[in-house]
Structure formats: C-alpha cells, structure tokens
C-alpha atoms as a PDB file:
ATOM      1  CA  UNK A   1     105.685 138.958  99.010  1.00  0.00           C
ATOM      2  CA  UNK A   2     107.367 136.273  96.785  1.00  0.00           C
ATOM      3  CA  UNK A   3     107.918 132.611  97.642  1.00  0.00           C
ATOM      4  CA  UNK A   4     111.304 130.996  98.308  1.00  0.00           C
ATOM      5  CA  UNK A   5     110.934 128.147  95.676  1.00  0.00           C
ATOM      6  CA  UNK A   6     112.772 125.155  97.280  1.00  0.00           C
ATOM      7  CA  UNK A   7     112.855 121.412  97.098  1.00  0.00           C
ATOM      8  CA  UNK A   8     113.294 118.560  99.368  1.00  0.00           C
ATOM      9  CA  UNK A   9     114.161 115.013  98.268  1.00  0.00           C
ATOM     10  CA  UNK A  10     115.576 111.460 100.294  1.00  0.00           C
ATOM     11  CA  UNK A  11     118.643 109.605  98.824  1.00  0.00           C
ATOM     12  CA  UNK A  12     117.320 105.984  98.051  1.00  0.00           C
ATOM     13  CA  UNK A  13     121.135 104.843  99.157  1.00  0.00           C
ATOM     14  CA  UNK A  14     121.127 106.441 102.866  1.00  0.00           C
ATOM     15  CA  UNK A  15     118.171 107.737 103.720  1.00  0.00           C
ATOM     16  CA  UNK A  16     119.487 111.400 104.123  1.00  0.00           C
ATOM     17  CA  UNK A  17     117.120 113.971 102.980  1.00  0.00           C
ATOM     18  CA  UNK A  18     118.686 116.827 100.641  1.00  0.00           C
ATOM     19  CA  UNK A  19     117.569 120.078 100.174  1.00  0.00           C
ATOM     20  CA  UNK A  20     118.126 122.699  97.696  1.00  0.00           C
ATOM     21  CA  UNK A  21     116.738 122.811  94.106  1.00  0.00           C
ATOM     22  CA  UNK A  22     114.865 120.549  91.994  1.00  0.00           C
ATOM     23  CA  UNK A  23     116.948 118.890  88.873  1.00  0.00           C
ATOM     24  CA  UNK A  24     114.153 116.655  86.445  1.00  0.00           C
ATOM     25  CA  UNK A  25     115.941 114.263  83.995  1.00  0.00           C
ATOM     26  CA  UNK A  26     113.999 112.853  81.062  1.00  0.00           C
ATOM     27  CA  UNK A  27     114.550 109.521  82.165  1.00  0.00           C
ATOM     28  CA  UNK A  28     112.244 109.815  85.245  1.00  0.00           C
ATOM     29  CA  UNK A  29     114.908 110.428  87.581  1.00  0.00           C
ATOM     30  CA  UNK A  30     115.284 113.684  90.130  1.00  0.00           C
ATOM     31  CA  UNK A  31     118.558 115.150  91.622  1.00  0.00           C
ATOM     32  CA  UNK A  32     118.516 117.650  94.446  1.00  0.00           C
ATOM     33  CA  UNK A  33     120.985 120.649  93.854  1.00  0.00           C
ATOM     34  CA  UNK A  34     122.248 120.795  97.475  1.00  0.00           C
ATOM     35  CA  UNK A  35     123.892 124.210  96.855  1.00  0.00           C
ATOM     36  CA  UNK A  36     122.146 127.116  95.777  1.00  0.00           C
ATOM     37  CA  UNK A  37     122.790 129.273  92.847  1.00  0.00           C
ATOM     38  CA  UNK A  38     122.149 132.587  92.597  1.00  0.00           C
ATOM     39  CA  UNK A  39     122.744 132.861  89.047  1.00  0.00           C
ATOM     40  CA  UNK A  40     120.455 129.404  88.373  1.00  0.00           C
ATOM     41  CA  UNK A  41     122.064 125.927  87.684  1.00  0.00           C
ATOM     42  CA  UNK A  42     125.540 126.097  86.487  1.00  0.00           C
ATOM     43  CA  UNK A  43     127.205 123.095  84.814  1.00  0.00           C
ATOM     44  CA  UNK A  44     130.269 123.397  87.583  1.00  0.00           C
ATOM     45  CA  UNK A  45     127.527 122.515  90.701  1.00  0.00           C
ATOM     46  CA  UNK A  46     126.779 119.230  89.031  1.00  0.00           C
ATOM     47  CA  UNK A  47     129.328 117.576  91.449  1.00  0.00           C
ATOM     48  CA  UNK A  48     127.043 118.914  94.390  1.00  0.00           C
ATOM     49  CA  UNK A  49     123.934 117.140  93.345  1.00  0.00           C
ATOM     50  CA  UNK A  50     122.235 113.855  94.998  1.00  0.00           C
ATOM     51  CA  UNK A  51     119.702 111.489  93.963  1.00  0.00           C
ATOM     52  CA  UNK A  52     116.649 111.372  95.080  1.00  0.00           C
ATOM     53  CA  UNK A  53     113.149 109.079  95.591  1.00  0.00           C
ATOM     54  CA  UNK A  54     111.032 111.079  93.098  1.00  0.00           C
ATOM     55  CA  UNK A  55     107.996 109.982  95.753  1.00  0.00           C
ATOM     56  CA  UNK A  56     109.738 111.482  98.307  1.00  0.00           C
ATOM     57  CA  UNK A  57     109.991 115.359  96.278  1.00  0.00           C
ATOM     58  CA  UNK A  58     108.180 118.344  97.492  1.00  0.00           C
ATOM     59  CA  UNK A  59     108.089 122.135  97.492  1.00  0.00           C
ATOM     60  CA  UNK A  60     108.646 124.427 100.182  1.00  0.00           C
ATOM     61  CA  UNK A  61     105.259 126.273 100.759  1.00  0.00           C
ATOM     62  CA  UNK A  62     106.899 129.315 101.772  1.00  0.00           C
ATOM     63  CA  UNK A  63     105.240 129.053 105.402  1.00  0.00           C
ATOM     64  CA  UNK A  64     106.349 127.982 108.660  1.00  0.00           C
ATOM     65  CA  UNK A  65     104.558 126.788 111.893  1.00  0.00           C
ATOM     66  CA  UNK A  66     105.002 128.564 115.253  1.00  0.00           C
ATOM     67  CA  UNK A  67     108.358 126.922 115.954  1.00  0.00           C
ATOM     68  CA  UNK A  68     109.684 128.652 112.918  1.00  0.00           C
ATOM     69  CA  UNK A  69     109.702 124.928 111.263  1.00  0.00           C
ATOM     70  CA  UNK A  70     109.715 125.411 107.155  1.00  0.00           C
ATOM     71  CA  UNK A  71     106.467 123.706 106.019  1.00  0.00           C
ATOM     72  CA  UNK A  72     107.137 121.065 102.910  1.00  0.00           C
ATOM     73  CA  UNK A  73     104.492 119.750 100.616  1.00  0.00           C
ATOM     74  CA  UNK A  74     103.970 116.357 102.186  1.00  0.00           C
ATOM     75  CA  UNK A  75     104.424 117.322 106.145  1.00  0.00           C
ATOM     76  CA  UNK A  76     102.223 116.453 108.091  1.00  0.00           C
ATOM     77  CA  UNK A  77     100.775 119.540 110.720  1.00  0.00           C
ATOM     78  CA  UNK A  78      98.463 119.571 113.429  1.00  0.00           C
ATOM     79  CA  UNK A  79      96.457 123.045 113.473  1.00  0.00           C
ATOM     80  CA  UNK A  80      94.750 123.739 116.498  1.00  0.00           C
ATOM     81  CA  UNK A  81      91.443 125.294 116.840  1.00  0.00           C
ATOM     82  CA  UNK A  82      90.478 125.725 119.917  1.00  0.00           C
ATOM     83  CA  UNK A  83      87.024 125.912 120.425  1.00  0.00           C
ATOM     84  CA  UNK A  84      87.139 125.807 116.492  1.00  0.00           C
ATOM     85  CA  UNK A  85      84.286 122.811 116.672  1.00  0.00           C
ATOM     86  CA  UNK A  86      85.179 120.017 113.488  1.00  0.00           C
ATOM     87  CA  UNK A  87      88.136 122.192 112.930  1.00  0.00           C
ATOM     88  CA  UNK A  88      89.973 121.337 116.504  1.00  0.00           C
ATOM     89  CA  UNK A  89      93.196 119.760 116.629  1.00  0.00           C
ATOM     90  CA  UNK A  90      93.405 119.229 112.866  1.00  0.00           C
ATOM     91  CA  UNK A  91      95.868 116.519 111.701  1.00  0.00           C
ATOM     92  CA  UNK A  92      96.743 116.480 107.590  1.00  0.00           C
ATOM     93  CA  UNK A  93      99.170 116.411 105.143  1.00  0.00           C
ATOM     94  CA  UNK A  94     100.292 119.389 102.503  1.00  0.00           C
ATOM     95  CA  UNK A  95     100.200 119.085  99.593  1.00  0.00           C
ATOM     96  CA  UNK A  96     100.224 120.932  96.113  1.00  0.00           C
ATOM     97  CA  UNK A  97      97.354 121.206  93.816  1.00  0.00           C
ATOM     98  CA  UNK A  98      98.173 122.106  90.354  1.00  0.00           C
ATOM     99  CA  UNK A  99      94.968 122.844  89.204  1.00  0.00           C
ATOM    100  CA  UNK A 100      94.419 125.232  91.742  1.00  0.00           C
ATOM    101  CA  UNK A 101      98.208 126.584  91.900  1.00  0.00           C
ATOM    102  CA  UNK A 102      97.793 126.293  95.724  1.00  0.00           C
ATOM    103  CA  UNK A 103      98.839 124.117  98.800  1.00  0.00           C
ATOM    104  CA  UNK A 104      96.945 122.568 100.646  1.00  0.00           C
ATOM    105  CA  UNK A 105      95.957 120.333 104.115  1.00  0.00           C
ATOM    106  CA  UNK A 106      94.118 117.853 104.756  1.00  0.00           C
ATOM    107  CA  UNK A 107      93.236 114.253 105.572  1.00  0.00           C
ATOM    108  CA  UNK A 108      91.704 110.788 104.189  1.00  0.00           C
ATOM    109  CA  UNK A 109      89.462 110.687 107.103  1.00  0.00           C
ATOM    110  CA  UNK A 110      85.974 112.869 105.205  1.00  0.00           C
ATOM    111  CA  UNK A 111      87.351 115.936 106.174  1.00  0.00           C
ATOM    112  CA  UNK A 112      86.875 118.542 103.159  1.00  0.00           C
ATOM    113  CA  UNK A 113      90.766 119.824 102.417  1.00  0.00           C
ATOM    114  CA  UNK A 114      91.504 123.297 103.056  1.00  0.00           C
ATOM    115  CA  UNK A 115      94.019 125.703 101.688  1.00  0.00           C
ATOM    116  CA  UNK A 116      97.054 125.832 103.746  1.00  0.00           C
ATOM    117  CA  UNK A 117      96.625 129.104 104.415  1.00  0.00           C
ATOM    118  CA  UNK A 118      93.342 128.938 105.660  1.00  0.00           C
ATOM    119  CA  UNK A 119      92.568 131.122 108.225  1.00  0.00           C
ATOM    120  CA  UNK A 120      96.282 131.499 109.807  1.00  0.00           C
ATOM    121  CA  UNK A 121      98.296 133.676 107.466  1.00  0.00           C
ATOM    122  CA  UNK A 122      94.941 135.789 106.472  1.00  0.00           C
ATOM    123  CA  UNK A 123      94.184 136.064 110.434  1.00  0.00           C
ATOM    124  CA  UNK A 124      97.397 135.778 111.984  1.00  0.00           C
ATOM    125  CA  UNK A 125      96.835 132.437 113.487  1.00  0.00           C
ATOM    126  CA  UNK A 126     100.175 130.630 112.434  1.00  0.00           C
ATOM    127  CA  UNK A 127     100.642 130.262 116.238  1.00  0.00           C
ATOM    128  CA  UNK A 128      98.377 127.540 115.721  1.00  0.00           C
ATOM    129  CA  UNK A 129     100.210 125.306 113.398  1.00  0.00           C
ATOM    130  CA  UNK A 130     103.183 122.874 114.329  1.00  0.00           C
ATOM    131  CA  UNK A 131     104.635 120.423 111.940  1.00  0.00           C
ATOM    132  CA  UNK A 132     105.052 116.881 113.363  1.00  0.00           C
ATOM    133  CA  UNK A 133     106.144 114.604 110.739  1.00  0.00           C
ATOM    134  CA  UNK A 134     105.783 113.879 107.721  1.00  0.00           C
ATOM    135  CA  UNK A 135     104.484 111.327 105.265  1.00  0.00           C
ATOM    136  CA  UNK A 136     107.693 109.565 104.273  1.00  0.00           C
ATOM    137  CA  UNK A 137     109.241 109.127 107.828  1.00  0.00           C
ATOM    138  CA  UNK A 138     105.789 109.186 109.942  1.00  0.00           C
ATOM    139  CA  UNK A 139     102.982 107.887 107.719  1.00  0.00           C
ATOM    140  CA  UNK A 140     101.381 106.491 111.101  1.00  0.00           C
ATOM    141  CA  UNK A 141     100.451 110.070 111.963  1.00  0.00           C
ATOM    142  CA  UNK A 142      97.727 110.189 109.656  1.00  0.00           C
ATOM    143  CA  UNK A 143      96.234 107.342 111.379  1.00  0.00           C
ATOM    144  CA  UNK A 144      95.464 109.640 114.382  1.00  0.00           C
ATOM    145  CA  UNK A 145      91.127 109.903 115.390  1.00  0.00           C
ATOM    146  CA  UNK A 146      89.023 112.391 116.317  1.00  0.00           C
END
C-alpha cells in the first residue's frame, strides 16, 4: 500500500492553514502548493501557492483516527487502551523521525515514544485513536496528566 505524500503549512499573514504539496526555497522559506498536480509542479500553478510558517510544516502520515480525521506530523492524538495499564488514554504528538524513516507518538512526560503505528494498524485497533489538536493551535494539550 503506498502513502499519499501531503503537506500542511499556516500562512504567517492569516492564520489559515494550506494544504497540498510542499515547495522548499533556498532561502529558508516554504510555500504550500494548494492544488495538486498530477503531473508534479508545473510553472503555471505558481499563482496557487501560499506561504507558510516553516515551524508550522508537516507530512501527512497516511493514517487516520476512527473519525476518519487525516493524521499530520505534529497532531496531537489520544489512543486509548483500555485496560492497556501505562498505555491507557495516551496523549502525544506525531512526529517524523528521519533516522528511522518512521512516524511517531509520543510525549515529554517519560513516556518511551512509540511508532505511530503501534499496535493499531498491525492489530486493527485504529478505533482507538482520535486526533484532538494539534501542536500549533492546542499546545496546552500536551500539558494533560496521568
């Protein structure tokens, strides 16, 4: 199965995020592509590119929680466990690990990250996972204790 490879960005100027593909300029800065090529960037979509907060970039994972919500590098989930001990009602953000080539969840509270995949695409548990926020618009959700 192959990977939609997406991006997500915010404009600094309104706040609006922008979705589509990923456009790096050597001067630092980052456009989002807001329409989609099937043929790869073309110099006539220019006009349909926007700005964005390179902090604010991420990838798609591919994956979506049990509302059917895509799941972006830097979202924060909640994957619940019941019964499942340290594991229960798990609160982290995604992210992407280039060394590993592999997203990821977790949190700065000791708990060891795990691969975002984990247990619910290997098992069928994706039932279990609901994205609700993320760390751009709802930092304060990390704050959350056991």
């Amino acid at each position: 199965m192959s990977r939609e490879i997406k991006f997500r960005g915010r404009n600094p100027n309104n706040g609006q995020w922008k979705y589509g593909d990923l456009i790096q300029y050597e001067s630092g800065e980052v456009a989002i592509l807001n329409r989609f090529s099937k043929h790869g960037f073309e110099a006539t979509e220019i006009c349909y590119r926007t700005i964005a907060s390179p902090e604010t970039v991420g990838q798609y994972t591919g994956l979506k929680d049990k509302n059917g919500v895509e799941i972006w590098e830097g979202d924060i989930i909640r994957i619940e466990y019941p019964g499942g001990g340290d594991f229960e009602n798990t609160v982290g953000r995604v992210w992407w690990d280039e060394d590993e080539g592999a997203f990821y969840h977790g949190n700065d509270q000791g708990r060891p990250p795990k691969r975002l995949w984990f247990r619910w695409t290997r098992e069928g548990r994706k039932s279990n996972v609901t994205v609700i926020g993320n760390v751009h618009d709802n930092p304060e959700l990390l704050e959350v204790t056991d």
